[in-house]
Protein backbone atom coordinates (compact mmCIF):
# COMPACT_ATOMS: atom_id res chain seq x y z
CA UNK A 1 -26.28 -33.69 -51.39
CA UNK A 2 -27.05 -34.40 -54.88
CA UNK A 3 -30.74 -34.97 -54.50
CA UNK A 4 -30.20 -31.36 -52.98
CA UNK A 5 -29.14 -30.39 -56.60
CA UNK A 6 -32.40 -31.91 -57.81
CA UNK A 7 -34.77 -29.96 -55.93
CA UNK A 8 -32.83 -26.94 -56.79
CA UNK A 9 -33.21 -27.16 -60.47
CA UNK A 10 -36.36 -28.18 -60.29
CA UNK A 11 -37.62 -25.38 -58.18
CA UNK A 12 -35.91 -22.98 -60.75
CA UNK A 13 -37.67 -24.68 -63.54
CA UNK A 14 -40.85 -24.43 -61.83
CA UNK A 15 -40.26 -20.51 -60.82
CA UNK A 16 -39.18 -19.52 -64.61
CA UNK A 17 -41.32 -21.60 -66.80
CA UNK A 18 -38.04 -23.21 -68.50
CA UNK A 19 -38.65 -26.42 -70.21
CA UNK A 20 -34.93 -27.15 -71.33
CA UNK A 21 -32.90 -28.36 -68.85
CA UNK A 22 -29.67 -27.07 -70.80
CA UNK A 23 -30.82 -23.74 -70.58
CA UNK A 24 -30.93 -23.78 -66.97
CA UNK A 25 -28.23 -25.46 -66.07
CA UNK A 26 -26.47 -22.47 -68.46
CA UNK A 27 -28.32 -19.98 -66.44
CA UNK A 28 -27.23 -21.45 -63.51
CA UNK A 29 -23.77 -21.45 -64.44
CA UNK A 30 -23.75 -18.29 -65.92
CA UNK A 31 -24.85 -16.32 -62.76
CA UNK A 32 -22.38 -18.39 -60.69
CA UNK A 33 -19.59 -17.35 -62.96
CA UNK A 34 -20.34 -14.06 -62.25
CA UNK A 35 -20.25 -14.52 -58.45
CA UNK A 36 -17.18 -16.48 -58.86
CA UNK A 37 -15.21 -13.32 -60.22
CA UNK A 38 -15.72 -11.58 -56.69
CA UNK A 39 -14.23 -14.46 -55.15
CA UNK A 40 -10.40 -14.66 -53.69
CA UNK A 41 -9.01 -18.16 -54.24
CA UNK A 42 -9.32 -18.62 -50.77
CA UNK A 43 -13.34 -17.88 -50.63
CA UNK A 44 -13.55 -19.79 -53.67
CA UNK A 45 -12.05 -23.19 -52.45
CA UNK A 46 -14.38 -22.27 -49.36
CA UNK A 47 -17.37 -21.29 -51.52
CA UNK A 48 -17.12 -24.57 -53.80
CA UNK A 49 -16.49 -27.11 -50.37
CA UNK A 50 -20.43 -26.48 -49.37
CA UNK A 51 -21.45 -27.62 -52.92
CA UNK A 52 -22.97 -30.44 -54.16
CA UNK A 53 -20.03 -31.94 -56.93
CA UNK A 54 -22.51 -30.83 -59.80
CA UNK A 55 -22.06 -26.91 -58.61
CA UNK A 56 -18.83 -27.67 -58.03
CA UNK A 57 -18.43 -28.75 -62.00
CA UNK A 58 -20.67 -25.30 -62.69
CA UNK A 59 -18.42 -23.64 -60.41
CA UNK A 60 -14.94 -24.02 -62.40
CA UNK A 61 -16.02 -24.79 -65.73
CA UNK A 62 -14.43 -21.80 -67.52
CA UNK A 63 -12.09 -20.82 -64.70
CA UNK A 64 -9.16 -19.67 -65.25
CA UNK A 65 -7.37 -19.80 -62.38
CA UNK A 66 -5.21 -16.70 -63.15
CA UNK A 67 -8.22 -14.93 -63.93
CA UNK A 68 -8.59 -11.88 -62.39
CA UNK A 69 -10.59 -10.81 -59.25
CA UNK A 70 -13.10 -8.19 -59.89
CA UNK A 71 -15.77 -5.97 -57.83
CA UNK A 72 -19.38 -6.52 -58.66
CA UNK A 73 -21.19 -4.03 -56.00
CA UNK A 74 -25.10 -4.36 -57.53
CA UNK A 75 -27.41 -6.97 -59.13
CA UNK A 76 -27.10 -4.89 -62.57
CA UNK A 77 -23.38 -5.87 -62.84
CA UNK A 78 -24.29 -9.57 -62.11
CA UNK A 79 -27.59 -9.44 -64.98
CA UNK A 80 -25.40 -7.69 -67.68
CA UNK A 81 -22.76 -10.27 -66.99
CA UNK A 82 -25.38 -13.07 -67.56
CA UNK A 83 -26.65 -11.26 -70.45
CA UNK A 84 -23.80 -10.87 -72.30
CA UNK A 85 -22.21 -14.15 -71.52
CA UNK A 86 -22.08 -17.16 -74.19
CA UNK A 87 -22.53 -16.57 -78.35
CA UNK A 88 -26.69 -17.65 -78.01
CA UNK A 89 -28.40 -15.17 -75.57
CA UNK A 90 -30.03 -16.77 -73.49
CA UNK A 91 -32.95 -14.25 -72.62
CA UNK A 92 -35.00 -11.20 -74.94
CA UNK A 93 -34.24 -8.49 -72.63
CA UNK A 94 -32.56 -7.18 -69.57
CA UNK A 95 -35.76 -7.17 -67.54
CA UNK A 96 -36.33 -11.03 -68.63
CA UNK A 97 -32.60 -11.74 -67.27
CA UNK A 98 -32.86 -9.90 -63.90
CA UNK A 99 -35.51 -11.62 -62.95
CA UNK A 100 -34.23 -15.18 -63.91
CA UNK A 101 -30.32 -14.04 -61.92
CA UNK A 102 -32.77 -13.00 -58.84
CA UNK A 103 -34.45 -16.35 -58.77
CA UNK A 104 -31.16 -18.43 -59.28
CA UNK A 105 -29.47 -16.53 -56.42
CA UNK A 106 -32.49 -16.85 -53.69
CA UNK A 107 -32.35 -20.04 -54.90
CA UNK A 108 -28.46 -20.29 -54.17
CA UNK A 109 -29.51 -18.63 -50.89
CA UNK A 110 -32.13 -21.01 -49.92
CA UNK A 111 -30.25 -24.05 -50.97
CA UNK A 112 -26.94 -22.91 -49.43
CA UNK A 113 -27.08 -20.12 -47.29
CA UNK A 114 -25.35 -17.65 -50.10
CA UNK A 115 -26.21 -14.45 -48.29
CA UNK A 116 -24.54 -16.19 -45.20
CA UNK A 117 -21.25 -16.09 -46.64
CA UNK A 118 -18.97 -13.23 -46.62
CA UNK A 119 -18.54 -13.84 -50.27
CA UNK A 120 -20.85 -10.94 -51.66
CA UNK A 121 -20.30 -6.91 -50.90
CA UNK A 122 -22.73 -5.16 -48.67
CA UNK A 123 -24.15 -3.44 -51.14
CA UNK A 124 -25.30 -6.74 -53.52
CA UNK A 125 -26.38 -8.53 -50.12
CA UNK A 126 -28.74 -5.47 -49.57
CA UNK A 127 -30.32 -5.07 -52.85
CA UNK A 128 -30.79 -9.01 -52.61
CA UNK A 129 -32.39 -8.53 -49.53
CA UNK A 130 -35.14 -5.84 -50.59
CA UNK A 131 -36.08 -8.02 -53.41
CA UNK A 132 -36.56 -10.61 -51.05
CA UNK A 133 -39.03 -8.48 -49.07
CA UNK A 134 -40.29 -6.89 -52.11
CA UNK A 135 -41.25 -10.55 -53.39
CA UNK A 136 -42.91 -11.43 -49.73
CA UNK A 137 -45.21 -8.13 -49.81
């Protein structure tokens, strides 16, 4: 599974132009702390069982487990998350962090079946979805 992990960064680094690894592993973990905060402890102990242990690491670093469970409905909740998250920004703009979040999560998607799950609302699995076909056309 770890080699999965590989190809996963790599692809991202190949789709955004990033040379520094740090920056998207932070990405990475960023936009998975985000998706975490939907998460019930019970999805989230499902959630982290179909990842490789270096997600899993990404997963919980800066959990608290008595943290508490929010709603994020649309992509825009999940970018301004991501933008505002850590002292160094990690991107110029808005625009410039929307469309690094979209290719992390149809990365998570592709990797491991993120849209499968009955982690994210209706509403974010939509919008997800129309970029998708957006991005094909």
């Amino acid at each position: 599974m770890e080699e999965l992990a590989v190809k996963f960064f790599g692809e991202i680094k190949n789709e955004l132009g990033f040379t520094s690894t740090k920056k998207i592993v932070f990405l990475v973990r960023a936009v998975i702390s985000q998706l975490r905060k939907n998460l019930s402890h019970e999805q989230a102990a499902s959630f982290i069982q179909r990842m490789p242990s270096l997600f899993q690491l990404l997963f919980i670093s800066n959990w608290k487990y008595n943290e508490k469970e929010t709603s994020t409905n649309h992509l825009d909740e999940i970018v301004e998350g991501v933008y505002q998250q850590g002292s160094q920004k990690l991107f110029a703009s808005e625009i410039e962090t929307l469309n690094a979040v979209i290719v992390v999560l149809k990365k998570l998607d592709k990797f491991f079946r993120l849209l499968g799950l009955d982690i994210l609302h209706y509403s974010l699995k939509q919008e997800l979805k129309q970029v998708a076909m957006e991005d094909a056309a």
